[in-house]
Protein backbone atom coordinates (compact mmCIF):
# COMPACT_ATOMS: atom_id res chain seq x y z
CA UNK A 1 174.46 -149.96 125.36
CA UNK A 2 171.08 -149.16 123.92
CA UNK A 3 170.99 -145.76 125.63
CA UNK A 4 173.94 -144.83 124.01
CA UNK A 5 173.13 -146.00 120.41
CA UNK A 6 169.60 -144.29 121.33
CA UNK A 7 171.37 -140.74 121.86
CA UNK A 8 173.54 -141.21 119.17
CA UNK A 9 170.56 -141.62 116.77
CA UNK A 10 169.10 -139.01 118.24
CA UNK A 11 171.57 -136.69 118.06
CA UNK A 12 172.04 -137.26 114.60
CA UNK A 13 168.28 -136.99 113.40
CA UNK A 14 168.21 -133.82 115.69
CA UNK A 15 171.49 -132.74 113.46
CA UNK A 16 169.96 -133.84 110.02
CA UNK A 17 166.73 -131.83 110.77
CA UNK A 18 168.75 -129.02 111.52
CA UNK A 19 170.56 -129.23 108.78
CA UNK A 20 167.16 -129.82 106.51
CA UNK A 21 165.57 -126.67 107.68
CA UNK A 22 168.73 -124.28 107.10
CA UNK A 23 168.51 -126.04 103.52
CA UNK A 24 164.27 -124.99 103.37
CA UNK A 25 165.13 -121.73 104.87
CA UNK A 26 168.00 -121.22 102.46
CA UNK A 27 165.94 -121.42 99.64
CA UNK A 28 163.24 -119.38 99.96
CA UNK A 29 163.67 -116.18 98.09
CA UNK A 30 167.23 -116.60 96.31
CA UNK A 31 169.32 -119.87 97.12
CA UNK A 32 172.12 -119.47 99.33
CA UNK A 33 175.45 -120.10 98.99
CA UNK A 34 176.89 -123.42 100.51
CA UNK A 35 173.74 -124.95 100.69
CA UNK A 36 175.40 -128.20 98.70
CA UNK A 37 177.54 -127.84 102.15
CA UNK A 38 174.11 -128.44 104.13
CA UNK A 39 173.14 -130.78 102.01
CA UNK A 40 176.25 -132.89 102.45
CA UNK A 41 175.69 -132.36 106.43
CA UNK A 42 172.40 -133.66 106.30
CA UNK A 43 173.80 -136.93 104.81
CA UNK A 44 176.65 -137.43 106.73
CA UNK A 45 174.41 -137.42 109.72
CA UNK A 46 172.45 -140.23 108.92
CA UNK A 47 175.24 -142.11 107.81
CA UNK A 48 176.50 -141.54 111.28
CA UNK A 49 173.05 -142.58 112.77
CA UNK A 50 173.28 -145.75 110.11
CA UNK A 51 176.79 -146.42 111.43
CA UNK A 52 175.53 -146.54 114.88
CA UNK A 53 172.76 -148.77 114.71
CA UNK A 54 174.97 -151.14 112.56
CA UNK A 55 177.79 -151.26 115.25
CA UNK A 56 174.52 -152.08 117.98
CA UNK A 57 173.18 -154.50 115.98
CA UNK A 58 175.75 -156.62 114.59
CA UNK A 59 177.22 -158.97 116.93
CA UNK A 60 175.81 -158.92 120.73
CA UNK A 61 179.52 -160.05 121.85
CA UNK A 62 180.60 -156.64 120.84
CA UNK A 63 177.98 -154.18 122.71
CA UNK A 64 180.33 -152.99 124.96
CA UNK A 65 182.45 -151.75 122.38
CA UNK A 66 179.34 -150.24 120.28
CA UNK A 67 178.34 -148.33 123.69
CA UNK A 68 182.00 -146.75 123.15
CA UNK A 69 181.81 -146.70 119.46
CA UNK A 70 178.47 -144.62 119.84
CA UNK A 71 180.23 -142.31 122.70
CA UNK A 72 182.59 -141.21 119.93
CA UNK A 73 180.22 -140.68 116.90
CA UNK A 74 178.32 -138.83 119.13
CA UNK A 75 181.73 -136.70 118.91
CA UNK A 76 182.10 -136.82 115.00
CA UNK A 77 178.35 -136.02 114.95
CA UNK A 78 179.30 -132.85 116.73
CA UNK A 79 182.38 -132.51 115.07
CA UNK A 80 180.51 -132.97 111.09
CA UNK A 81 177.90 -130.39 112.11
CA UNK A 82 180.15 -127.73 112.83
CA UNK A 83 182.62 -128.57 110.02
CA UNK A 84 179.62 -128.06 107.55
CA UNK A 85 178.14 -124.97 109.15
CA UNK A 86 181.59 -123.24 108.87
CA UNK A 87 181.86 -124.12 105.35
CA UNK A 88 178.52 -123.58 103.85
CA UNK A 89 179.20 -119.72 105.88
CA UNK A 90 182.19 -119.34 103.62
C-alpha cells in the first residue's frame, strides 16, 4: 500500500517540478503563452499527491482500496500532465 501511495507522490512532485521549470523557463525573456495553463498543472499535481496521502492515511481498514485508489491517480496524474501541456501549446 505504501509503495503505491509512495509512487504516486512521487510521480506527482516529479510532474509539479516539471511543470515549475517550463513556468521559470517560460518566463525568461518574454512570458509565454499558456503559462496560467502550467501554472494550473503544477497545482493540480499536488492536489493529486494531497489526495493520495489523504486516501493512505485515513482509515487503515481501507488500505487496500487506497493501494487501488493510488494505481489510478497515478493515471489522472498522467492524464492532467498531458491535458495541460496540450493546452498551454495552444
Amino acid at each position: 500500500m505504501w509503495l503505491a501511495c509512495a509512487l504516486a507522490v512521487a510521480a506527482a512532485g516529479l510532474l509539479a517540478l516539471t511543470d515549475l521549470a517550463g513556468i521559470v523557463m517560460g518566463s525568461w525573456d518574454t512570458p509565454g503563452p499558456g503559462l496560467g495553463w502550467l501554472k494550473a498543472g503544477a497545482i493540480g499535481q499536488f492536489g493529486l499527491a494531497v489526495a493520495v496521502l489523504a486516501a493512505g492515511a485515513a482509515r487503515p481498514s481501507r488500505r487496500r482500496g487506497a493501494a487501488v485508489v493510488a494505481g489510478v491517480i497515478i493515471a489522472l496524474e498522467v492524464g492532467w500532465f498531458l491535458l495541460t501541456r496540450m493546452l498551454a501549446a495552444s
